[in-house]
N, C-alpha and C. Protein backbone atom coordinates (compact mmCIF):
# COMPACT_ATOMS: atom_id res chain seq x y z
N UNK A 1 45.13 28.26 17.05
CA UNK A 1 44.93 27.35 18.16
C UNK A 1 43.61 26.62 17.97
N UNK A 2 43.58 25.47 18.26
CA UNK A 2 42.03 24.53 17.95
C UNK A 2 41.85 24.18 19.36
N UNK A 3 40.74 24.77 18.73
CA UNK A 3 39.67 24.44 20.58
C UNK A 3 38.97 22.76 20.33
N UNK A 4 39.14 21.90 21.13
CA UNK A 4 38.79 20.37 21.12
C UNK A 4 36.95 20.69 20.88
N UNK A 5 36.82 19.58 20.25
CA UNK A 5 35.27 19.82 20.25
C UNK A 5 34.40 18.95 21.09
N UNK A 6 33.87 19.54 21.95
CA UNK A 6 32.79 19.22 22.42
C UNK A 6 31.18 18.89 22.60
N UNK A 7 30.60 17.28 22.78
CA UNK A 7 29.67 17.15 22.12
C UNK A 7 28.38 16.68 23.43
N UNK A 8 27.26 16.63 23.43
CA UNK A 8 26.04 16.37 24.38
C UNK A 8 25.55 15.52 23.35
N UNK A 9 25.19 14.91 24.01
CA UNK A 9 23.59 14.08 23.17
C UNK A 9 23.06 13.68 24.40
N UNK A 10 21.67 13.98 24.74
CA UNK A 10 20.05 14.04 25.36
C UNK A 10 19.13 12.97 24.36
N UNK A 11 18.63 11.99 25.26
CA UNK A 11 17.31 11.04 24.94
C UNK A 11 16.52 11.95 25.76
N UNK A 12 15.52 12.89 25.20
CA UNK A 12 14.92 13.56 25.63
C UNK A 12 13.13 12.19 26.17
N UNK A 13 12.36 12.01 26.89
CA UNK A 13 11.45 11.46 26.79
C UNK A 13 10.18 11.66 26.41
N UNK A 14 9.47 11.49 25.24
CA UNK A 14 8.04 12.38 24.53
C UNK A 14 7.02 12.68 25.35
N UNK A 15 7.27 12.72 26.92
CA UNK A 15 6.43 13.81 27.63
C UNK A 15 6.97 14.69 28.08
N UNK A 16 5.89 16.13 28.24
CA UNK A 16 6.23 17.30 28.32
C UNK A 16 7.00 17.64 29.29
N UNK A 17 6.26 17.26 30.86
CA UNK A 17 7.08 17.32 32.15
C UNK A 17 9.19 17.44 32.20
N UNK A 18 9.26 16.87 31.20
CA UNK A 18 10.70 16.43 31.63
C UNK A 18 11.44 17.52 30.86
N UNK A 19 10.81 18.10 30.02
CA UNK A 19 11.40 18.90 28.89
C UNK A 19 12.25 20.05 29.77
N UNK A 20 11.77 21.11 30.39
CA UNK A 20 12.39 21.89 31.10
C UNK A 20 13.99 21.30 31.41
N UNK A 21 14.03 20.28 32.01
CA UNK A 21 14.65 20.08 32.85
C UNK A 21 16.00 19.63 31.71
N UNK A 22 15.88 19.00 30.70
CA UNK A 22 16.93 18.69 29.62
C UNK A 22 16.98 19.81 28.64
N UNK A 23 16.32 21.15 28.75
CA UNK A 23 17.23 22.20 28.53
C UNK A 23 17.52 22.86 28.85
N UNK A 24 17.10 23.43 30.30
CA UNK A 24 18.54 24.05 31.36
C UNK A 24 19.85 22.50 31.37
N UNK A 25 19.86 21.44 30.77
CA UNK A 25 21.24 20.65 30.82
C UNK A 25 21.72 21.56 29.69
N UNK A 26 21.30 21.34 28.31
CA UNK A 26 21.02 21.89 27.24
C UNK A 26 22.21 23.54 27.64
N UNK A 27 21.40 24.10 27.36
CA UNK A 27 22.38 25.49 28.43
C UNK A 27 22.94 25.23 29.36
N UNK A 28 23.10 25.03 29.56
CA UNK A 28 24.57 25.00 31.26
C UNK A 28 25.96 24.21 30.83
N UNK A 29 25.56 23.19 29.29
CA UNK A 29 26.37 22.52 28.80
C UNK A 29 27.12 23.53 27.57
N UNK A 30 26.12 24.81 26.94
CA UNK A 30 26.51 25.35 26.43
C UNK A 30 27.92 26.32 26.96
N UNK A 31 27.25 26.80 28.09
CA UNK A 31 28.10 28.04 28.84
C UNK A 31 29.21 27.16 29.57
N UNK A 32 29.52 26.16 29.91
CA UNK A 32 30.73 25.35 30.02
C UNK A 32 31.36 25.56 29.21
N UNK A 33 31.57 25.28 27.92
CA UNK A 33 32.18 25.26 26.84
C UNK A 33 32.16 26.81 25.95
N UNK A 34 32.12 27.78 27.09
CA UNK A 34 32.11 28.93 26.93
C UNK A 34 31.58 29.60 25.46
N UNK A 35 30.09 28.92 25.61
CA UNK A 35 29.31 30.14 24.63
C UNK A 35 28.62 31.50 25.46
N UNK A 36 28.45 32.22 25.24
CA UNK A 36 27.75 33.50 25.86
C UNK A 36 26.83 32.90 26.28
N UNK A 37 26.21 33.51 27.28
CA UNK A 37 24.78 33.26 28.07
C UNK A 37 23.72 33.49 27.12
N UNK A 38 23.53 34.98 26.41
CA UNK A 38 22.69 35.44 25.98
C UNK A 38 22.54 34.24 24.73
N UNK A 39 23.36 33.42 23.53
CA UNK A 39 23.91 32.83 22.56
C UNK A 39 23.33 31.27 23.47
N UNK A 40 23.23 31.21 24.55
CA UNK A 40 23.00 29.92 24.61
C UNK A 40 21.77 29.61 25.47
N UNK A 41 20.53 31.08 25.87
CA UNK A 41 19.63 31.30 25.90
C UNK A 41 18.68 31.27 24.65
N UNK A 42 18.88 31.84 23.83
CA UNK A 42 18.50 31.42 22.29
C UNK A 42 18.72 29.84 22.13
N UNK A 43 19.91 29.40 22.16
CA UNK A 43 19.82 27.66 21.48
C UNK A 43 19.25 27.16 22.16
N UNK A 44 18.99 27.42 23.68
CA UNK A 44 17.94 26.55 24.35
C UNK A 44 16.88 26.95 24.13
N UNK A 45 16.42 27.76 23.90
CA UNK A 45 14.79 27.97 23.40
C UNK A 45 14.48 27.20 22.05
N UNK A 46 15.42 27.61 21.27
CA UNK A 46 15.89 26.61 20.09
C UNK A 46 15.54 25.09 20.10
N UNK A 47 15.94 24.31 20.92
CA UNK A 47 15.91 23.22 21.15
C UNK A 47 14.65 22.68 21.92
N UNK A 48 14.14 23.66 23.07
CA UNK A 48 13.01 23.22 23.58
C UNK A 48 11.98 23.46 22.47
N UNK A 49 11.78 24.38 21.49
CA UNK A 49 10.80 24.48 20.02
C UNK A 49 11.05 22.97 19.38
N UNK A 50 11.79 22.94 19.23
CA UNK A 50 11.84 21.38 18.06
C UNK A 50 11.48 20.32 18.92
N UNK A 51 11.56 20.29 20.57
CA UNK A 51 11.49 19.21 21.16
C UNK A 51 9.98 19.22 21.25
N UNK A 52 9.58 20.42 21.66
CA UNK A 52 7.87 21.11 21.93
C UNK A 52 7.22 20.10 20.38
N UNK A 53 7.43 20.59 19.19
CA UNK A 53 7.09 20.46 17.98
C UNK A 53 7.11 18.63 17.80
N UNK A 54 8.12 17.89 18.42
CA UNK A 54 8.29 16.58 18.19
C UNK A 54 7.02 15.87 19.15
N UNK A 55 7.03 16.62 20.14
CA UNK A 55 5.61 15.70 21.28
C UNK A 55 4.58 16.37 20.86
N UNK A 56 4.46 17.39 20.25
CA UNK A 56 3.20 17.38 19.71
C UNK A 56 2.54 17.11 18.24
N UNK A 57 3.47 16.78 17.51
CA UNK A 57 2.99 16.37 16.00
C UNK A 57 3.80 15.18 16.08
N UNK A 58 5.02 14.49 16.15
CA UNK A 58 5.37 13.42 15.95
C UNK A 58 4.41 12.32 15.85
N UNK A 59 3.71 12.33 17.13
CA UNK A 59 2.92 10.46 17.67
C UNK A 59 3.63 9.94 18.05
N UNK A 60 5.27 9.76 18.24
CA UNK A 60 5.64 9.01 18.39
C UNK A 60 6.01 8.97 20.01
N UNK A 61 6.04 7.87 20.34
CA UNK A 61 6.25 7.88 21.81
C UNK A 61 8.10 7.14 22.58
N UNK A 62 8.59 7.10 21.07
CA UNK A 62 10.20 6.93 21.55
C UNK A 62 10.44 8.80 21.58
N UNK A 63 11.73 8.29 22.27
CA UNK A 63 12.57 9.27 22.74
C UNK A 63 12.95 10.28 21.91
N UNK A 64 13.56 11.49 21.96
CA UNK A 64 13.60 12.91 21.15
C UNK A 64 15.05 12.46 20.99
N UNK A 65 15.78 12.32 20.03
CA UNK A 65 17.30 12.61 20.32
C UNK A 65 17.98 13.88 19.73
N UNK A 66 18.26 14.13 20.80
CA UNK A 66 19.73 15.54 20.86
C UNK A 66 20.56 15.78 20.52
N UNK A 67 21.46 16.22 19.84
CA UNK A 67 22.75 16.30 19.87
C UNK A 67 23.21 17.39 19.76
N UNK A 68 24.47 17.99 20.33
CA UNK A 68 24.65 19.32 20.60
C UNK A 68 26.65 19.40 19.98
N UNK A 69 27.27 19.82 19.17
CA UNK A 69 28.59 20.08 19.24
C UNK A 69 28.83 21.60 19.21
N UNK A 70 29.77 21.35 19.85
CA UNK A 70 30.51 23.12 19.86
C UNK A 70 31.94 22.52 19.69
N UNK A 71 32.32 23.82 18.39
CA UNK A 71 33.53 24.00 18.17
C UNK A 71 33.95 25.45 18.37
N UNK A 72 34.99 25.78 18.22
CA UNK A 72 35.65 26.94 18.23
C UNK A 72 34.81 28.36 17.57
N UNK A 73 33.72 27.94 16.14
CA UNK A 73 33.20 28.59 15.61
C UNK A 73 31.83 28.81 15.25
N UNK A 74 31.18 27.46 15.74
CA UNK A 74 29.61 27.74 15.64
C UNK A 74 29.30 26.54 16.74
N UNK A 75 28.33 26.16 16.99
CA UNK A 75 27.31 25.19 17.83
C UNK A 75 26.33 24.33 16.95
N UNK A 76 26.61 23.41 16.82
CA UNK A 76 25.44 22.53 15.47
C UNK A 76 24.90 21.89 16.66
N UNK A 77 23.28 21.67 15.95
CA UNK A 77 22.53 21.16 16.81
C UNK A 77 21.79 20.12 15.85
N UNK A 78 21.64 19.24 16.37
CA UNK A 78 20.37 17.95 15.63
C UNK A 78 19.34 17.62 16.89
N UNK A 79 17.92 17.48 16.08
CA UNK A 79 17.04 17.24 17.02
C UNK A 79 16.19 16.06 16.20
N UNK A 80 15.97 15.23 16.81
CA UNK A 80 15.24 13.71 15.86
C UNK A 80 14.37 13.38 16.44
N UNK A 81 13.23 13.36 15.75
CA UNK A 81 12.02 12.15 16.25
C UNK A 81 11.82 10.67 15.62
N UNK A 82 11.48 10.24 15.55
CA UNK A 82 10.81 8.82 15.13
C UNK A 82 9.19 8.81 14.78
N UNK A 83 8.71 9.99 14.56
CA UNK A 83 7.31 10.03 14.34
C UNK A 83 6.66 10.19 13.04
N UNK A 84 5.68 10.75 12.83
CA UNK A 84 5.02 10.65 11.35
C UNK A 84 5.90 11.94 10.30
N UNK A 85 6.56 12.69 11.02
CA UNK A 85 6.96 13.72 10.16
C UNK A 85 6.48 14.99 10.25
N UNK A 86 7.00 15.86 9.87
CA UNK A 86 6.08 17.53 9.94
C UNK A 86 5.61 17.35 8.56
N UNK A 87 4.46 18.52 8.47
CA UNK A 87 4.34 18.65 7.03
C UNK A 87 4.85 19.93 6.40
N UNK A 88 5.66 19.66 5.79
CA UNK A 88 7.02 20.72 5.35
C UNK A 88 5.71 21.71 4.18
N UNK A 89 4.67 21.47 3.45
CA UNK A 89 3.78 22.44 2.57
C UNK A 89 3.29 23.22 3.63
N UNK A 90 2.94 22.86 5.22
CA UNK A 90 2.37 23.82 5.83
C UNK A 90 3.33 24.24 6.85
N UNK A 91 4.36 24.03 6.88
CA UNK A 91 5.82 24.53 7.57
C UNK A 91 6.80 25.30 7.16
N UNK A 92 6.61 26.04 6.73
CA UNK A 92 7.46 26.58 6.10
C UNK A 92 8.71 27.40 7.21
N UNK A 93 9.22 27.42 8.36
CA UNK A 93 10.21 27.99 8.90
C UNK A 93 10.58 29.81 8.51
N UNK A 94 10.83 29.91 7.25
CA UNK A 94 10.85 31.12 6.74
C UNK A 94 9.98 32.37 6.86
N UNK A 95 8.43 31.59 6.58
CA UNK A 95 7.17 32.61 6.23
C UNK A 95 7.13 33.10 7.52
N UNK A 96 6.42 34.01 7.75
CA UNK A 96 5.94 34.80 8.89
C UNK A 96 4.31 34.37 9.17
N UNK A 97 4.17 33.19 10.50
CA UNK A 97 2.83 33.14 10.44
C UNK A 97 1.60 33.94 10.20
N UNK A 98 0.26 33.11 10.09
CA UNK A 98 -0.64 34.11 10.00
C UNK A 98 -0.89 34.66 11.32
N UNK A 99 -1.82 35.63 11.35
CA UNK A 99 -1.56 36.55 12.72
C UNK A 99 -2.54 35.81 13.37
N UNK A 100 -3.82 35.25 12.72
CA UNK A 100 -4.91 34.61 13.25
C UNK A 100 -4.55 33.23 13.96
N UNK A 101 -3.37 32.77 13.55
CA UNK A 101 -3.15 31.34 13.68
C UNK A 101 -2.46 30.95 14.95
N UNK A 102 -2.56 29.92 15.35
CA UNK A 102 -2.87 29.38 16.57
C UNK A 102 -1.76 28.88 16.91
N UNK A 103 -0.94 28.20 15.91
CA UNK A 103 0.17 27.70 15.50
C UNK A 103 1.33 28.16 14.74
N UNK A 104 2.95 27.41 14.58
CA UNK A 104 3.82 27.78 13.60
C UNK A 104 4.37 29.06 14.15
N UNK A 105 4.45 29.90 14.92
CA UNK A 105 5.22 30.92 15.33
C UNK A 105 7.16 30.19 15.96
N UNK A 106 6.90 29.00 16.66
CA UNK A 106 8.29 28.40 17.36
C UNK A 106 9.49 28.40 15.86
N UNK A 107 9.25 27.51 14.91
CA UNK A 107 10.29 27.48 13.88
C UNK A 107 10.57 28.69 13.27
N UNK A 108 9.39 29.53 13.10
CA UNK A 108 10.08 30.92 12.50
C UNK A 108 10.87 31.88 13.54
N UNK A 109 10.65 31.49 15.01
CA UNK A 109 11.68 32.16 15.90
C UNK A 109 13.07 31.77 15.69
N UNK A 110 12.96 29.81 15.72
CA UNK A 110 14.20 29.29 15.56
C UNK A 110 14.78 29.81 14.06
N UNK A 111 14.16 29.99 13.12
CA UNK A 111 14.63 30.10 11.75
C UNK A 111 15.80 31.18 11.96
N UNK A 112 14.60 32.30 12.53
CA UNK A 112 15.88 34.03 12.41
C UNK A 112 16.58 34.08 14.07
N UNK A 113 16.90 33.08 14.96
CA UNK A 113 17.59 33.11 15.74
C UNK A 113 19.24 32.38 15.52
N UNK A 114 18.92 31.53 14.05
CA UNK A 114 20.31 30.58 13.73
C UNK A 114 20.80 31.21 12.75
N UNK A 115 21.76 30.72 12.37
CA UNK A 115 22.44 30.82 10.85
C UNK A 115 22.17 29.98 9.98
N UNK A 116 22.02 28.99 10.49
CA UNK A 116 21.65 27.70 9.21
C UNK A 116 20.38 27.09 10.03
N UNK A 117 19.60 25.97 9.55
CA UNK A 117 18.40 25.69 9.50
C UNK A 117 18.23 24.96 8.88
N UNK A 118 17.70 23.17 9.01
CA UNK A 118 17.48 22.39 7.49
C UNK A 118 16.65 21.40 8.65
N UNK A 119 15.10 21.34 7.41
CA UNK A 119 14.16 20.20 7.90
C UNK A 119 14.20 19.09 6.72
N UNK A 120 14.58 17.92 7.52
CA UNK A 120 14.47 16.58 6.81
C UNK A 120 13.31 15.70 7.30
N UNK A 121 12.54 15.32 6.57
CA UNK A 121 11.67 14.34 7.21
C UNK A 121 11.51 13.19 6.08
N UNK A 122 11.88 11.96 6.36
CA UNK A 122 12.16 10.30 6.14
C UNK A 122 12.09 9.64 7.82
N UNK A 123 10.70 9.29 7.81
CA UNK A 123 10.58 8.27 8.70
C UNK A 123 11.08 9.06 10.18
N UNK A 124 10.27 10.26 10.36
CA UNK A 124 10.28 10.71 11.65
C UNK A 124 10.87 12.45 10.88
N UNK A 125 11.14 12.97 11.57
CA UNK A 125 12.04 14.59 11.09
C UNK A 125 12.87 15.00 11.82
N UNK A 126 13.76 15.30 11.36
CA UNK A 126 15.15 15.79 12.12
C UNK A 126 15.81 17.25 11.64
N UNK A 127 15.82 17.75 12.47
CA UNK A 127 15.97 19.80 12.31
C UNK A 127 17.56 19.56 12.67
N UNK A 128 18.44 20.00 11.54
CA UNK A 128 19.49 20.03 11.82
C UNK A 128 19.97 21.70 11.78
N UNK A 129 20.21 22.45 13.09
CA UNK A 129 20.63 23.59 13.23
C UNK A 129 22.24 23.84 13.13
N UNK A 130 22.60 25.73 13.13
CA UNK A 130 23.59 25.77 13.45
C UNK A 130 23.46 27.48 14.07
N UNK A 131 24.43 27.78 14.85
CA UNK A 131 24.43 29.24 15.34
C UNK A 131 26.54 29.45 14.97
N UNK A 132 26.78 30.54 14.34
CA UNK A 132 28.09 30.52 14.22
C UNK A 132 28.50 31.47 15.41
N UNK A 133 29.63 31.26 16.20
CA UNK A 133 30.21 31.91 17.17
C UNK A 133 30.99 33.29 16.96
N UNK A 134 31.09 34.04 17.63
CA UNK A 134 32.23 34.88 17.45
C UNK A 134 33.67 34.76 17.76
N UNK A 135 34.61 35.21 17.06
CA UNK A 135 35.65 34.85 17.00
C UNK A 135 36.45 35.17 18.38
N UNK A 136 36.53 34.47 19.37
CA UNK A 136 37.72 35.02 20.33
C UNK A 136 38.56 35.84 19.97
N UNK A 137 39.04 36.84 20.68
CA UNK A 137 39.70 38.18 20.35
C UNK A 137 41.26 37.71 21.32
N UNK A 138 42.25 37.89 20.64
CA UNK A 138 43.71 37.46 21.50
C UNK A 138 44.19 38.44 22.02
């Protein structure tokens, strides 16, 4: 049986204030489309990190864009800025920050909270996620 796929996209706005509020949409759009609570507590934290990460290193002052699909078997997520880029030599997602450091703890949460994970940066950076679902039981 194929479950139709369902998709969000959020113009998030590059101040902080509003952020909350477009990812409880963020989650509530998840658990509609019946992902677990706990599964779509994670992608929203998920998503508020990359959005957090875009208003504060981007510069850029256009809009964050969102996009959210759920299918039957995982949840892909894209998050885009328009800004200067991360710097992927001191980003690494994987490493385990330093303990002293001030910074870089959000992507290594998002890293071991997904299944997939990919930073592109050309003319702004865009974190393309994924979380795979569990299989409905008949």
């Amino acid at each position: 049986m194929d479950v139709a796929r369902e998709s969000l996209h959020l113009c998030v706005p590059a101040d902080a204030p509003t952020l909350c509020s477009h990812t409880r949409r963020v989650r509530a759009f998840l658990v509609e489309c019946g992902v677990d609570r706990g599964t779509a507590d994670d992608l929203r934290l998920c998503v508020h990190e990359c959005c957090t990460n875009a208003m504060r290193h981007s510069g850029s002052i256009d809009d964050i864009d969102v996009w959210l699909t759920v299918d039957e078997d995982k949840v892909a997520i894209l998050v885009r800025d328009n800004g200067r880029g991360l710097d992927l030599g001191r980003c690494d997602p994987r490493r385990p920050p330093e303990t002293q450091s001030t910074c870089g703890r959000g992507l290594f949460v998002v890293a071991h909270l997904l299944d997939e994970l990919e930073i592109t940066v050309d003319g702004g950076t865009e974190i393309r996620m994924a979380k795979r679902l569990p299989r409905a039981t008949l």
